[in-house]
C-alpha atoms as a PDB file:
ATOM      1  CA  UNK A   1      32.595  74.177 220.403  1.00  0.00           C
ATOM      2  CA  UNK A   2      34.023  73.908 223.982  1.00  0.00           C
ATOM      3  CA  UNK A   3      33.952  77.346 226.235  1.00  0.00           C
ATOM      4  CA  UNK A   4      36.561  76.698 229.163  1.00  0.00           C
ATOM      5  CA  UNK A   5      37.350  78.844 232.434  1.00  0.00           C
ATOM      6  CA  UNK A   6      34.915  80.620 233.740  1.00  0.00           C
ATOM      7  CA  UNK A   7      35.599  80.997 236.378  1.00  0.00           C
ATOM      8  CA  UNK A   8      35.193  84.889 237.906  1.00  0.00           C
ATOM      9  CA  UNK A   9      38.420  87.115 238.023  1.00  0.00           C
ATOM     10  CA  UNK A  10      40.024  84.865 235.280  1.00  0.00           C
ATOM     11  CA  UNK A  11      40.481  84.810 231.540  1.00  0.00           C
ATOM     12  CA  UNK A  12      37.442  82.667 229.402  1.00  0.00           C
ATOM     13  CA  UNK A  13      39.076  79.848 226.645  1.00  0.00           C
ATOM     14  CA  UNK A  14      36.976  78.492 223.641  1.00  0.00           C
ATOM     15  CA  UNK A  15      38.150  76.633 221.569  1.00  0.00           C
ATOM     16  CA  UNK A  16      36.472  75.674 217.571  1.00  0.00           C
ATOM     17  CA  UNK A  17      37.898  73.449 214.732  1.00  0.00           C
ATOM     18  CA  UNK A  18      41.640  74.653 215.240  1.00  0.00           C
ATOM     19  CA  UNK A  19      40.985  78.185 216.434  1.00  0.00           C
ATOM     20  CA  UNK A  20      41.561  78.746 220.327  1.00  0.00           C
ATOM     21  CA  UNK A  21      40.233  82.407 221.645  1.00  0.00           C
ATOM     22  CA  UNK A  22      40.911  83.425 224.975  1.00  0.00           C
ATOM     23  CA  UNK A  23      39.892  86.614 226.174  1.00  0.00           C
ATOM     24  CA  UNK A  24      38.482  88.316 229.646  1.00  0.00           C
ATOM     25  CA  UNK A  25      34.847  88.424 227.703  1.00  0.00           C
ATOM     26  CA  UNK A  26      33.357  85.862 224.800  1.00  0.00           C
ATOM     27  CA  UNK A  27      29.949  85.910 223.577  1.00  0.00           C
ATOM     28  CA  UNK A  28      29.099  83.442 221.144  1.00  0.00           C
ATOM     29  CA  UNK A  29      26.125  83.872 218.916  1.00  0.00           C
ATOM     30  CA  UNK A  30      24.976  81.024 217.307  1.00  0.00           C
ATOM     31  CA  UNK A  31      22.038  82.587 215.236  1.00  0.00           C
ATOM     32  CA  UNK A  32      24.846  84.709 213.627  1.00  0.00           C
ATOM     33  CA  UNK A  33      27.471  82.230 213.926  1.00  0.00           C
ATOM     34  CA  UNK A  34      30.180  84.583 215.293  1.00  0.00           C
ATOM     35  CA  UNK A  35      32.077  84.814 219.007  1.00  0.00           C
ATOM     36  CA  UNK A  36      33.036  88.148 219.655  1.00  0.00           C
ATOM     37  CA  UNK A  37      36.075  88.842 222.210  1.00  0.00           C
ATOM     38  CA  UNK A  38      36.604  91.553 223.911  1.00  0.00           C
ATOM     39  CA  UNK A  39      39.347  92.564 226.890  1.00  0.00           C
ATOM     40  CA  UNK A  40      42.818  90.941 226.731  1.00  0.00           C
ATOM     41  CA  UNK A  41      42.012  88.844 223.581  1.00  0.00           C
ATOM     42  CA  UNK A  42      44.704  85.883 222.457  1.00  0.00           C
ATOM     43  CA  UNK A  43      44.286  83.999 219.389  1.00  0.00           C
ATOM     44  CA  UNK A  44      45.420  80.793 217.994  1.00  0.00           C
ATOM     45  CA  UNK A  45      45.228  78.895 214.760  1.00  0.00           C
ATOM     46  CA  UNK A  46      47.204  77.171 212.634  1.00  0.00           C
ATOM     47  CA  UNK A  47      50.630  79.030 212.165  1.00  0.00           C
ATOM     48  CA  UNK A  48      49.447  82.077 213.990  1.00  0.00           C
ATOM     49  CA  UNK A  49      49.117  83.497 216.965  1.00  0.00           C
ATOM     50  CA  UNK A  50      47.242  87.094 218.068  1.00  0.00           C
ATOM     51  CA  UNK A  51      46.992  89.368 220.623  1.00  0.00           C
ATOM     52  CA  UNK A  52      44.337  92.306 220.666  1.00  0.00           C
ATOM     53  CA  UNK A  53      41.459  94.020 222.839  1.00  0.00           C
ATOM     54  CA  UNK A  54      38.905  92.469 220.273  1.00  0.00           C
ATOM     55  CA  UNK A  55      38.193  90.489 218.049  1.00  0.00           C
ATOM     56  CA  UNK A  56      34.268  88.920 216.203  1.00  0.00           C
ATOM     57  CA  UNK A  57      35.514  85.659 214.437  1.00  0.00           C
ATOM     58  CA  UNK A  58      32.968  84.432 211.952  1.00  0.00           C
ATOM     59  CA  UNK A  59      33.305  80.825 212.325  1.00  0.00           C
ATOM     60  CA  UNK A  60      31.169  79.677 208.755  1.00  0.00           C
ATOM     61  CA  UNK A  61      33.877  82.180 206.987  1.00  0.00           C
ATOM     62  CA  UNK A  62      36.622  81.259 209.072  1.00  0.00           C
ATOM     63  CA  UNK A  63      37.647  84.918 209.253  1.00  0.00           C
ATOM     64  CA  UNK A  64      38.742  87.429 212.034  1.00  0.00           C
ATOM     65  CA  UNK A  65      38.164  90.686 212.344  1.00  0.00           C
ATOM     66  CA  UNK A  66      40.335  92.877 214.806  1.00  0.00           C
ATOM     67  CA  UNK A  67      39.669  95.835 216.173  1.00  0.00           C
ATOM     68  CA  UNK A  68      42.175  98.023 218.256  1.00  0.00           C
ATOM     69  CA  UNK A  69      46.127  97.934 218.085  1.00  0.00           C
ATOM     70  CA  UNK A  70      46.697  94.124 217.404  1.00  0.00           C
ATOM     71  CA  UNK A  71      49.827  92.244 217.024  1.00  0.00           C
ATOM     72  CA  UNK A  72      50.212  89.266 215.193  1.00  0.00           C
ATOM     73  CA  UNK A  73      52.752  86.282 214.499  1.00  0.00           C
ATOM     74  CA  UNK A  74      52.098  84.499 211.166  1.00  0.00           C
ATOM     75  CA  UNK A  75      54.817  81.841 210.998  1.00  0.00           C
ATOM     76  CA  UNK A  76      58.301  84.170 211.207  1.00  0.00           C
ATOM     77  CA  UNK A  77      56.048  87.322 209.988  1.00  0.00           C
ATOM     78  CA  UNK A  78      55.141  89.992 212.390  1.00  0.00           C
ATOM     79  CA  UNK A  79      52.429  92.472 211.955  1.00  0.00           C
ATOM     80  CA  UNK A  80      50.888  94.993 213.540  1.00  0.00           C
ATOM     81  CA  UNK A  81      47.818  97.191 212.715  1.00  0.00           C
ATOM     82  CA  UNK A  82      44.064  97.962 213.580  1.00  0.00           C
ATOM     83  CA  UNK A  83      40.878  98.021 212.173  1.00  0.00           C
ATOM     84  CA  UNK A  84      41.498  94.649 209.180  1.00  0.00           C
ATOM     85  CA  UNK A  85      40.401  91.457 208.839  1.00  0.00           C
ATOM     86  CA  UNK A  86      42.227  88.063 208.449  1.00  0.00           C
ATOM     87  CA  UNK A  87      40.684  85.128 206.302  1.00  0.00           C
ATOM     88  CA  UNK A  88      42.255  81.980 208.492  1.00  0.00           C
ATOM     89  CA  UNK A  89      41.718  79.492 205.513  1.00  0.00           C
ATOM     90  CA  UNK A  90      43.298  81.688 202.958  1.00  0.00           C
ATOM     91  CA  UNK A  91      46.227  83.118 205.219  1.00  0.00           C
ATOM     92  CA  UNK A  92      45.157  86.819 204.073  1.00  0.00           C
ATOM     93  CA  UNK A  93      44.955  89.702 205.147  1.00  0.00           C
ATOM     94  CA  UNK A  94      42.026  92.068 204.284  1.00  0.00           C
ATOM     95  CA  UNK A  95      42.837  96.232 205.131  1.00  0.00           C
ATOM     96  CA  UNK A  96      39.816  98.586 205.436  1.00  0.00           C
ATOM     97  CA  UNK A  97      39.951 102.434 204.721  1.00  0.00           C
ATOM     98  CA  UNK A  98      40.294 102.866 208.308  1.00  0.00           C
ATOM     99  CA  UNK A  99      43.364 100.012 208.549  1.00  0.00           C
ATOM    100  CA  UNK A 100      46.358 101.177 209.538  1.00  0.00           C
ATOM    101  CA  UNK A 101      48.945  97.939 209.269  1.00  0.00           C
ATOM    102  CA  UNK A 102      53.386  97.281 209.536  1.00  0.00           C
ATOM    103  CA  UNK A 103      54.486  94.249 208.253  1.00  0.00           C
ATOM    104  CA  UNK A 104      57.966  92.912 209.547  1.00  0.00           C
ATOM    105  CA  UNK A 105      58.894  90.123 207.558  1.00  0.00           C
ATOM    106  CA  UNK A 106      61.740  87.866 208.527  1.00  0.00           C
END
């Protein structure tokens, strides 16, 4: 795991396996093995790319759970929702009673 930038007043990178996080506050617990980011979050991986105040990625599961409105770009596929999980590995998408998600697929 590399943690780049940071550097006060700017944005904090990290970057593990092929998952890059950026975000204006990452904690990474290592106990737990999750990072947790929280302010202006972007998120990379394979094939998709995320924006969203936060996120707690669970690096063992290789899943993401976002919280907030969050917009994402899987391949040509947009979506947008709050409150769901995605499983990175299995390119799925995992809703909650609370989820509220739009799918625009192209």
């Amino acid at each position: 795991m590399q943690l780049i930038g940071c550097a006060l007043g700017t944005a904090i990178s990290l970057a593990h396996a092929s998952v890059a996080i950026e975000a204006d506050k990452i904690t990474v617990n290592y106990g737990k093995k999750t990072i947790v980011a929280s302010g202006s979050v972007t998120i990379s991986a394979p094939d998709i790319q995320a924006q969203t105040p936060y996120i707690k990625y669970d690096y063992l599961a290789d899943s993401v759970i976002f919280s907030g409105t969050s917009f994402i770009q899987y391949k040509e596929n947009h979506l947008k929702g709050s409150d769901f999980m995605v499983k990175l590995k299995d390119n799925s998408v995992v809703s909650s009673e609370k989820s509220s998600i739009t799918i625009q697929l192209d």
